[in-house]
C-alpha atoms as a PDB file:
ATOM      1  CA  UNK A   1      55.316-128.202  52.259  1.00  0.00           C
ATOM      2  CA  UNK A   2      54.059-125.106  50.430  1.00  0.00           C
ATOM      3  CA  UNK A   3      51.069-125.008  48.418  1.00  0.00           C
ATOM      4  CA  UNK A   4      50.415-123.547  44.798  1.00  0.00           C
ATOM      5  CA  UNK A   5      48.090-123.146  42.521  1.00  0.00           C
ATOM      6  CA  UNK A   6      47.553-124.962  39.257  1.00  0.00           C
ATOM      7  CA  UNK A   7      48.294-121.404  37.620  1.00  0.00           C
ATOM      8  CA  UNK A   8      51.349-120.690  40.053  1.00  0.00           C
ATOM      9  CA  UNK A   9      52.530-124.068  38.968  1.00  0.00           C
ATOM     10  CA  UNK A  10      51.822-123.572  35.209  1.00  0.00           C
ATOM     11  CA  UNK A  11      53.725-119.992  35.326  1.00  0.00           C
ATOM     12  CA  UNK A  12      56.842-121.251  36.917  1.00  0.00           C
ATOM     13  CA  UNK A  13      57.135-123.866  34.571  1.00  0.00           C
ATOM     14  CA  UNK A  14      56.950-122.313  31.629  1.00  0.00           C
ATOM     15  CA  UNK A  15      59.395-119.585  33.057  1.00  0.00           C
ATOM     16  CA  UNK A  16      61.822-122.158  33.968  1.00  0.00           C
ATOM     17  CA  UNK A  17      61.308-124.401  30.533  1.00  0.00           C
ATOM     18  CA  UNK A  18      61.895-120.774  28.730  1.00  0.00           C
ATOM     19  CA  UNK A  19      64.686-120.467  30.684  1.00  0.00           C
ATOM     20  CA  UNK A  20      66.625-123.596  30.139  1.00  0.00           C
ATOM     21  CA  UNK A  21      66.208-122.228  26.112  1.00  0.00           C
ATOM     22  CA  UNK A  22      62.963-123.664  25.387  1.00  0.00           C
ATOM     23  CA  UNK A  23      60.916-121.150  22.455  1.00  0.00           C
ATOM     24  CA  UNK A  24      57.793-119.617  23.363  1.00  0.00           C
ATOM     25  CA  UNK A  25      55.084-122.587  21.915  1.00  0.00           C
ATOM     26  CA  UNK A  26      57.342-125.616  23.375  1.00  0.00           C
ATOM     27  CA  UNK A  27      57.875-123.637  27.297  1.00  0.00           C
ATOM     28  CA  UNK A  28      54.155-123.191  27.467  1.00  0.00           C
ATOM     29  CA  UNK A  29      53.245-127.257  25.852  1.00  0.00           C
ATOM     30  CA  UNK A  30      55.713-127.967  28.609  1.00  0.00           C
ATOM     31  CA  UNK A  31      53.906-125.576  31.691  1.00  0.00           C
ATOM     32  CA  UNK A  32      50.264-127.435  30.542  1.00  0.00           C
ATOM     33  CA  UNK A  33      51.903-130.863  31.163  1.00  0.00           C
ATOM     34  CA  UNK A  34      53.721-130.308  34.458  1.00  0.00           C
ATOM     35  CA  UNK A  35      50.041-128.756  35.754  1.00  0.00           C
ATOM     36  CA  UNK A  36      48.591-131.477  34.472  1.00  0.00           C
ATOM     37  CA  UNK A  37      50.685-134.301  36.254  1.00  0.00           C
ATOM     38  CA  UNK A  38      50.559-132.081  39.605  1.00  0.00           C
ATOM     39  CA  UNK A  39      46.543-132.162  39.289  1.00  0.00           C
ATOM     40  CA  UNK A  40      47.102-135.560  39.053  1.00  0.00           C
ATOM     41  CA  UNK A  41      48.484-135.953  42.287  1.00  0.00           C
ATOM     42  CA  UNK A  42      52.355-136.612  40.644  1.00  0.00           C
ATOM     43  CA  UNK A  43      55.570-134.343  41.432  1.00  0.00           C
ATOM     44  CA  UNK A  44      55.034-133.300  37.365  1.00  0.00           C
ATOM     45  CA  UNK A  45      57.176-129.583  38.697  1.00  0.00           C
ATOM     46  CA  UNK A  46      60.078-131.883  39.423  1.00  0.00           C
ATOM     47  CA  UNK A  47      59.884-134.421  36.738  1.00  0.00           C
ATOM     48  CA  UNK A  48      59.914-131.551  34.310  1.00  0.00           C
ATOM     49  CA  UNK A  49      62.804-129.686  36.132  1.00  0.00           C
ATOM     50  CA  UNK A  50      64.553-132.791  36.206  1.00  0.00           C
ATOM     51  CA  UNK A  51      64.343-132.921  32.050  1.00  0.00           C
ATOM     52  CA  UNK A  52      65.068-129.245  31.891  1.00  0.00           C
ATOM     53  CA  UNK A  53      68.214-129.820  33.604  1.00  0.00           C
ATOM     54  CA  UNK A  54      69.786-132.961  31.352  1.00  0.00           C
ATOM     55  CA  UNK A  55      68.663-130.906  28.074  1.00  0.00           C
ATOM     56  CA  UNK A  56      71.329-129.225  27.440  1.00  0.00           C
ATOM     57  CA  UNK A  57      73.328-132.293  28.139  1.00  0.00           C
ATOM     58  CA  UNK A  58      70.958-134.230  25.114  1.00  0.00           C
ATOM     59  CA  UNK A  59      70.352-131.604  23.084  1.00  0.00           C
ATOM     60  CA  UNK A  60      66.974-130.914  20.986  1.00  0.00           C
ATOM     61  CA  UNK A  61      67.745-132.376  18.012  1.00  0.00           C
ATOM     62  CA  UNK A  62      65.468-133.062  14.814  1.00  0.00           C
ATOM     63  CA  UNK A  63      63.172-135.941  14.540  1.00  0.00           C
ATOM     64  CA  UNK A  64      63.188-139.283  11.993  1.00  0.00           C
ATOM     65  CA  UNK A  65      60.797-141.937  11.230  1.00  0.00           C
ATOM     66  CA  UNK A  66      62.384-145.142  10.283  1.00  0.00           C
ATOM     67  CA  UNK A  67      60.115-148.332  10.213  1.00  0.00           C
ATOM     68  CA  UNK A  68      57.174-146.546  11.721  1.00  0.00           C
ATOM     69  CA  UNK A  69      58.889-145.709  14.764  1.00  0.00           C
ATOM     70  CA  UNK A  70      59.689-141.925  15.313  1.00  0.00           C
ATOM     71  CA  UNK A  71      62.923-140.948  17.073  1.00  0.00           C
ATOM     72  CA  UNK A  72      65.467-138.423  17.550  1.00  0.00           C
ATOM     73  CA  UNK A  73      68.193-137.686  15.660  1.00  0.00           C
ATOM     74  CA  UNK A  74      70.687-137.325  18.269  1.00  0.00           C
ATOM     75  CA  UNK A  75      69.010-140.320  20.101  1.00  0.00           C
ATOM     76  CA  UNK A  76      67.251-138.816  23.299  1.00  0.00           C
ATOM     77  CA  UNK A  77      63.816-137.458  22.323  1.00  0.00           C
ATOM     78  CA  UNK A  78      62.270-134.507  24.359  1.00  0.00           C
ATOM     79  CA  UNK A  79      58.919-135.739  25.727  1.00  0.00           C
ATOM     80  CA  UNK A  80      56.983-132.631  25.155  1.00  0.00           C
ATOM     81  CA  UNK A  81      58.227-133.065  21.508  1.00  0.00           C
ATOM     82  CA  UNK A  82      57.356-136.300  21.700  1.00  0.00           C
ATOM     83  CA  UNK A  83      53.785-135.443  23.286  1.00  0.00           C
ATOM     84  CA  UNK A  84      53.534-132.705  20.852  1.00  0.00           C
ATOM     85  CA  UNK A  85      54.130-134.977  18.003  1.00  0.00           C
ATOM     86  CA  UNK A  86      51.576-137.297  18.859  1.00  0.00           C
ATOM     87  CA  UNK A  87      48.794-134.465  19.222  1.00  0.00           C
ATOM     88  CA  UNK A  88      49.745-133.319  15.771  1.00  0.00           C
ATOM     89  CA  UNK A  89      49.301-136.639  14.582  1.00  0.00           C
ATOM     90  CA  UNK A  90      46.034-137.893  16.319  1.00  0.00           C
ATOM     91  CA  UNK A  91      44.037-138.255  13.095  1.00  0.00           C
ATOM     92  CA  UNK A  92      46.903-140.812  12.086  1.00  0.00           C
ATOM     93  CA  UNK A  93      46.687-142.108  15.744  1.00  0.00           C
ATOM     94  CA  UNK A  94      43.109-143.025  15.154  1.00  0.00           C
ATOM     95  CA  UNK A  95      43.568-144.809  12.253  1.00  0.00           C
ATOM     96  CA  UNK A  96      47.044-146.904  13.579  1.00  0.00           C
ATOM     97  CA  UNK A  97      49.064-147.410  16.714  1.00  0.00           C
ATOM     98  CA  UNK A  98      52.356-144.970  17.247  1.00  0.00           C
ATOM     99  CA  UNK A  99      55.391-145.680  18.187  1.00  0.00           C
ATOM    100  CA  UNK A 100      58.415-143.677  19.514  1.00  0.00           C
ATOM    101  CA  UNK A 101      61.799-144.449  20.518  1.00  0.00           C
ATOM    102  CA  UNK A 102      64.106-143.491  23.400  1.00  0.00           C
ATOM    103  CA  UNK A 103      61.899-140.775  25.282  1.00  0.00           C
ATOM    104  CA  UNK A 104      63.231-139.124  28.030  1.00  0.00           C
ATOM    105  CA  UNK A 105      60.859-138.510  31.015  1.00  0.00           C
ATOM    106  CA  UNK A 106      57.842-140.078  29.504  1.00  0.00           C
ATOM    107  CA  UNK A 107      55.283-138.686  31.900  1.00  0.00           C
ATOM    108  CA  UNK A 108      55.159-135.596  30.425  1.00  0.00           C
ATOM    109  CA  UNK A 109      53.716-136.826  27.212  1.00  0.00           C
ATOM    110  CA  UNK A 110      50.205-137.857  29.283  1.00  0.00           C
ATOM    111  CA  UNK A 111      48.883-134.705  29.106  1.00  0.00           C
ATOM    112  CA  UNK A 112      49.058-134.423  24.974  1.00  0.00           C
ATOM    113  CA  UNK A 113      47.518-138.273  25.490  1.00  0.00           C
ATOM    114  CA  UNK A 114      44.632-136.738  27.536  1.00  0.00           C
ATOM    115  CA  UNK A 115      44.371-133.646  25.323  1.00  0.00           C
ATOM    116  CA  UNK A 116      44.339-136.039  22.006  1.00  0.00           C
ATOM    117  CA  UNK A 117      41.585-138.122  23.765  1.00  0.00           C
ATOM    118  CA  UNK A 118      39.432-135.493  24.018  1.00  0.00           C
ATOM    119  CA  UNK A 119      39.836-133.980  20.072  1.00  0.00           C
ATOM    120  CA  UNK A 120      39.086-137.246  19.250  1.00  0.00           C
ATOM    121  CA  UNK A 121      36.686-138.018  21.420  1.00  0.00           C
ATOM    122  CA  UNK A 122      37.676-141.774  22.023  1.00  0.00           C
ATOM    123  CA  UNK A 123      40.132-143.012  24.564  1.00  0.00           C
ATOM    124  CA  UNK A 124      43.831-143.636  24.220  1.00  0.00           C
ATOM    125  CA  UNK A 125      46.221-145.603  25.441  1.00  0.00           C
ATOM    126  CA  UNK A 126      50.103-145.046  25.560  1.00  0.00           C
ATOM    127  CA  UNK A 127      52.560-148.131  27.070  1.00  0.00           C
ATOM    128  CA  UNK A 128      56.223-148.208  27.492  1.00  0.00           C
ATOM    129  CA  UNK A 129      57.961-151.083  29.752  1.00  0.00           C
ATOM    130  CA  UNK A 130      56.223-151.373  32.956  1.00  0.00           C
ATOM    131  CA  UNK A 131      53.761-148.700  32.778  1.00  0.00           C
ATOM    132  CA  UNK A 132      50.667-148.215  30.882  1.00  0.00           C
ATOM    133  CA  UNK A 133      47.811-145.283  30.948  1.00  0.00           C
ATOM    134  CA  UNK A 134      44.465-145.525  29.633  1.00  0.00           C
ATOM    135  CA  UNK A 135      43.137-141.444  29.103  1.00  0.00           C
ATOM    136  CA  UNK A 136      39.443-141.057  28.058  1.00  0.00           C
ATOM    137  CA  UNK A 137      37.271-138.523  27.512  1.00  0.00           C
ATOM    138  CA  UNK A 138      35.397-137.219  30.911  1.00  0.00           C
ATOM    139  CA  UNK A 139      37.106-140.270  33.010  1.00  0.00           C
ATOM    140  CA  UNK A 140      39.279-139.874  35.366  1.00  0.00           C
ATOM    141  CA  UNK A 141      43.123-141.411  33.904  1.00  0.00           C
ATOM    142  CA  UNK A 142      44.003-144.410  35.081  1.00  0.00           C
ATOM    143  CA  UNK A 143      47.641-145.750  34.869  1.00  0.00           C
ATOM    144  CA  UNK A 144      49.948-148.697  36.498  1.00  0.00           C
ATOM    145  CA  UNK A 145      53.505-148.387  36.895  1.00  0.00           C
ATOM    146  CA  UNK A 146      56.110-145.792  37.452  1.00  0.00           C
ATOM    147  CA  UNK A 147      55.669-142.604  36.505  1.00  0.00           C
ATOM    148  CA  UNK A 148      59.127-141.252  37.456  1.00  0.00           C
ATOM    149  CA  UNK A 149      61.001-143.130  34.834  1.00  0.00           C
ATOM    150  CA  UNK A 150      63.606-141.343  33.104  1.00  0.00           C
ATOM    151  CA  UNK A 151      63.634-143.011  30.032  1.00  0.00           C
ATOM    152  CA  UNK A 152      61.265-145.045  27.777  1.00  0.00           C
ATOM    153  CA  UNK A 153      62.954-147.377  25.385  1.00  0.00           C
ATOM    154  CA  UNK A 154      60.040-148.039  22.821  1.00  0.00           C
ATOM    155  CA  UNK A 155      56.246-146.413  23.577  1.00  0.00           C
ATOM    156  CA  UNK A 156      53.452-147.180  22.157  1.00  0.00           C
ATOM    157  CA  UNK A 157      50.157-144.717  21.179  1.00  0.00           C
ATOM    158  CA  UNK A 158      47.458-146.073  20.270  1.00  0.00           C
ATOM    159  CA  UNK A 159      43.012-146.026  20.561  1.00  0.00           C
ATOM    160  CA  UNK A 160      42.326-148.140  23.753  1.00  0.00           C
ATOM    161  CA  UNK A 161      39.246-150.474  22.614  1.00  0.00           C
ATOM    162  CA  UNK A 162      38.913-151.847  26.051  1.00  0.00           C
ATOM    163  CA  UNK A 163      35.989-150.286  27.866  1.00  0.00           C
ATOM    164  CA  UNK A 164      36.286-151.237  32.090  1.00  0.00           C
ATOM    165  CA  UNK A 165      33.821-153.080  33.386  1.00  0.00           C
ATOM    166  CA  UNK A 166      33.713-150.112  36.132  1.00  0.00           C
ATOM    167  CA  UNK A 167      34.247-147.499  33.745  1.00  0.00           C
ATOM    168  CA  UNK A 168      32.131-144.187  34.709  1.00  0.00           C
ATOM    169  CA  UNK A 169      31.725-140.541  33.668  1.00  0.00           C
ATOM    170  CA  UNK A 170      33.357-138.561  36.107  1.00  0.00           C
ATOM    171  CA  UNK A 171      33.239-134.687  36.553  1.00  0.00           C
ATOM    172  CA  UNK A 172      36.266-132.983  35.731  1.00  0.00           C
ATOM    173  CA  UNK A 173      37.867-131.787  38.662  1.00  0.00           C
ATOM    174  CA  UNK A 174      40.663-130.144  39.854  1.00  0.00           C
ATOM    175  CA  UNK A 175      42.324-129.228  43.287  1.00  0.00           C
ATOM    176  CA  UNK A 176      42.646-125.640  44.189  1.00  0.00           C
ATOM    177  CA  UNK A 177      46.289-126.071  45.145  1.00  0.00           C
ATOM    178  CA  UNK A 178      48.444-128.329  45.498  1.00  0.00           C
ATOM    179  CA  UNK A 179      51.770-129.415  47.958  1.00  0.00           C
ATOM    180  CA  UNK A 180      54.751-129.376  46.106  1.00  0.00           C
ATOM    181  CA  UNK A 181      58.259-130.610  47.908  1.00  0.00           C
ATOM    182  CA  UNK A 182      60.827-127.522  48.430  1.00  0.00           C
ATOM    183  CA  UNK A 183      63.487-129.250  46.523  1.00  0.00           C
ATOM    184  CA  UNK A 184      60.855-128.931  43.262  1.00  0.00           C
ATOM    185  CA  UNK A 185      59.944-124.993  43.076  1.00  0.00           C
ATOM    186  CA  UNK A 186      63.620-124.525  44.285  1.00  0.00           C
ATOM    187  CA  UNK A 187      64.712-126.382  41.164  1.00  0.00           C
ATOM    188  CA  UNK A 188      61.759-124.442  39.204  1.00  0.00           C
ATOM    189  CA  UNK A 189      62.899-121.189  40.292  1.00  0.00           C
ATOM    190  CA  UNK A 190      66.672-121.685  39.226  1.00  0.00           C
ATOM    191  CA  UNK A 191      65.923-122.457  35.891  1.00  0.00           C
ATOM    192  CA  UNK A 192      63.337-119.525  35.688  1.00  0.00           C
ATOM    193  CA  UNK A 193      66.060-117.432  36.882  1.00  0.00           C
ATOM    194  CA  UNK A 194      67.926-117.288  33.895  1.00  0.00           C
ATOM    195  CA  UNK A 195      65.289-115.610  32.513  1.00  0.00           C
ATOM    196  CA  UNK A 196      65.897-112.276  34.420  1.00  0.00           C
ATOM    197  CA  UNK A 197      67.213-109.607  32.656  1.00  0.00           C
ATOM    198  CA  UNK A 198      70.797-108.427  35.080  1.00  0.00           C
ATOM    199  CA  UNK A 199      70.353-104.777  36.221  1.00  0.00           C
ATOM    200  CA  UNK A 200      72.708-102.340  34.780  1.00  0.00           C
ATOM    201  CA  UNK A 201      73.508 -98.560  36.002  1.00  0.00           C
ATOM    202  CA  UNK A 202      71.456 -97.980  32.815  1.00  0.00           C
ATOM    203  CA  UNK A 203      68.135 -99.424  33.072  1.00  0.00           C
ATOM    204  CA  UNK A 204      68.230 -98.454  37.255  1.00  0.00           C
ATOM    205  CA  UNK A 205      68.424 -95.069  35.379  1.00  0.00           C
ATOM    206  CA  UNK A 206      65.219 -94.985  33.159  1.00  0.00           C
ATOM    207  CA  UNK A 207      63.746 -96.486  36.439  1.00  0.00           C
ATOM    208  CA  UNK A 208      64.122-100.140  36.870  1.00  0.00           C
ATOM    209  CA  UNK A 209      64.475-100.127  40.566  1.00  0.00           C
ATOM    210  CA  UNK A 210      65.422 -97.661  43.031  1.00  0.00           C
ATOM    211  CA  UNK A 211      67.395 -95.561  40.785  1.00  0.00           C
ATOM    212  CA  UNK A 212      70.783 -93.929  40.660  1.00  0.00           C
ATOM    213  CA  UNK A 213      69.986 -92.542  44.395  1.00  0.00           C
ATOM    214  CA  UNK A 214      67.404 -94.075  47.275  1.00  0.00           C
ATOM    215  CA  UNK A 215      66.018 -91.650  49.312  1.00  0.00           C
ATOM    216  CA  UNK A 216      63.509 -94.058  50.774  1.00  0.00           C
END
């Protein structure tokens, strides 16, 4: 495996979340989380390439809240939408439990959980069949459950009042780089390809590459 570094990692996300027609604010929400996940130890390059490519297929569309429960309007909510939502909301989140509906890739909401944790400075906790996180302020997250699901039927946000009995302060720390399977930057750099701009006799002409003649 080849190793990258958290910024590496970071900049070929958002290039690739850009690419697959992400705007500017969104692509770089959704670089933060995939860093975040791979500092965790998780494959977050490849769950958020695997989004990237079914979005299209889903579409973006508005969101709704109906009964207290957000969702989207075309039924498949984004999950750095759905993360960004949340940290929008964290006042409200302190106050009463959130809920969201249908979320695709749910992993990538844990770093606006951890971010929201610390503006609030109390820990949260976010749940969605068979998996639940607890993020806190200086600790170290601590989850059960799969983190490559591809869909979340109902999760739940909410200020986790349950203090561990071995709950520490631990130093934030992060890995210089990190191993990252082929198959992931591969699927990262084919997305961030259709960012490129295609050369043309005209900009090879005002100097974008070698020119109208090489003489190298």
């Amino acid at each position: 495996m080849t190793t990258y570094s958290l910024g590496e990692i970071e900049a070929q996300c958002k290039k690739a979340a850009r690419g697959a027609g992400m705007a500017w604010g969104m692509a770089e929400e959704a670089g933060k989380s995939a860093r975040w996940l791979a500092a965790q130890g998780l494959d977050g390059p490849l769950i958020l390439a695997n989004w990237l490519n079914e979005m299209p297929l889903t579409g973006r569309g508005a969101l709704d809240c109906e009964d207290d429960v957000w969702a989207a309007r075309n039924g498949v909510m984004c999950p750095i939408t759905a993360g960004t939502l949340v940290a929008d909301r964290a006042a409200d989140l302190a106050k009463s439990p959130m809920k969201l509906t249908k979320v695709a890739h749910p992993a990538l909401m844990l770093f606006a959980l951890q971010a929201s944790a610390a503006w609030l400075s109390m820990p949260l906790s976010i749940r969605w069949a068979g998996f639940r996180a607890r993020l806190a302020p200086q600790h170290a997250p601590v989850w059960s459950g799969d983190t490559r699901a591809p869909n979340a039927a109902l999760i739940t946000c909410m200020v986790d009042d349950a203090q561990p009995a071995d709950a520490v302060v631990e130093p934030i720390w992060f890995p210089q780089r990190i191993s990252l399977n082929p198959d992931s930057w591969s699927a990262l750099e084919t997305l961030a390809a259709r960012t490129y701009v295609p050369a043309s006799a005209a900009s090879r002409a005002v100097g974008a590459g070698a020119g109208l003649s090489d003489n190298d």
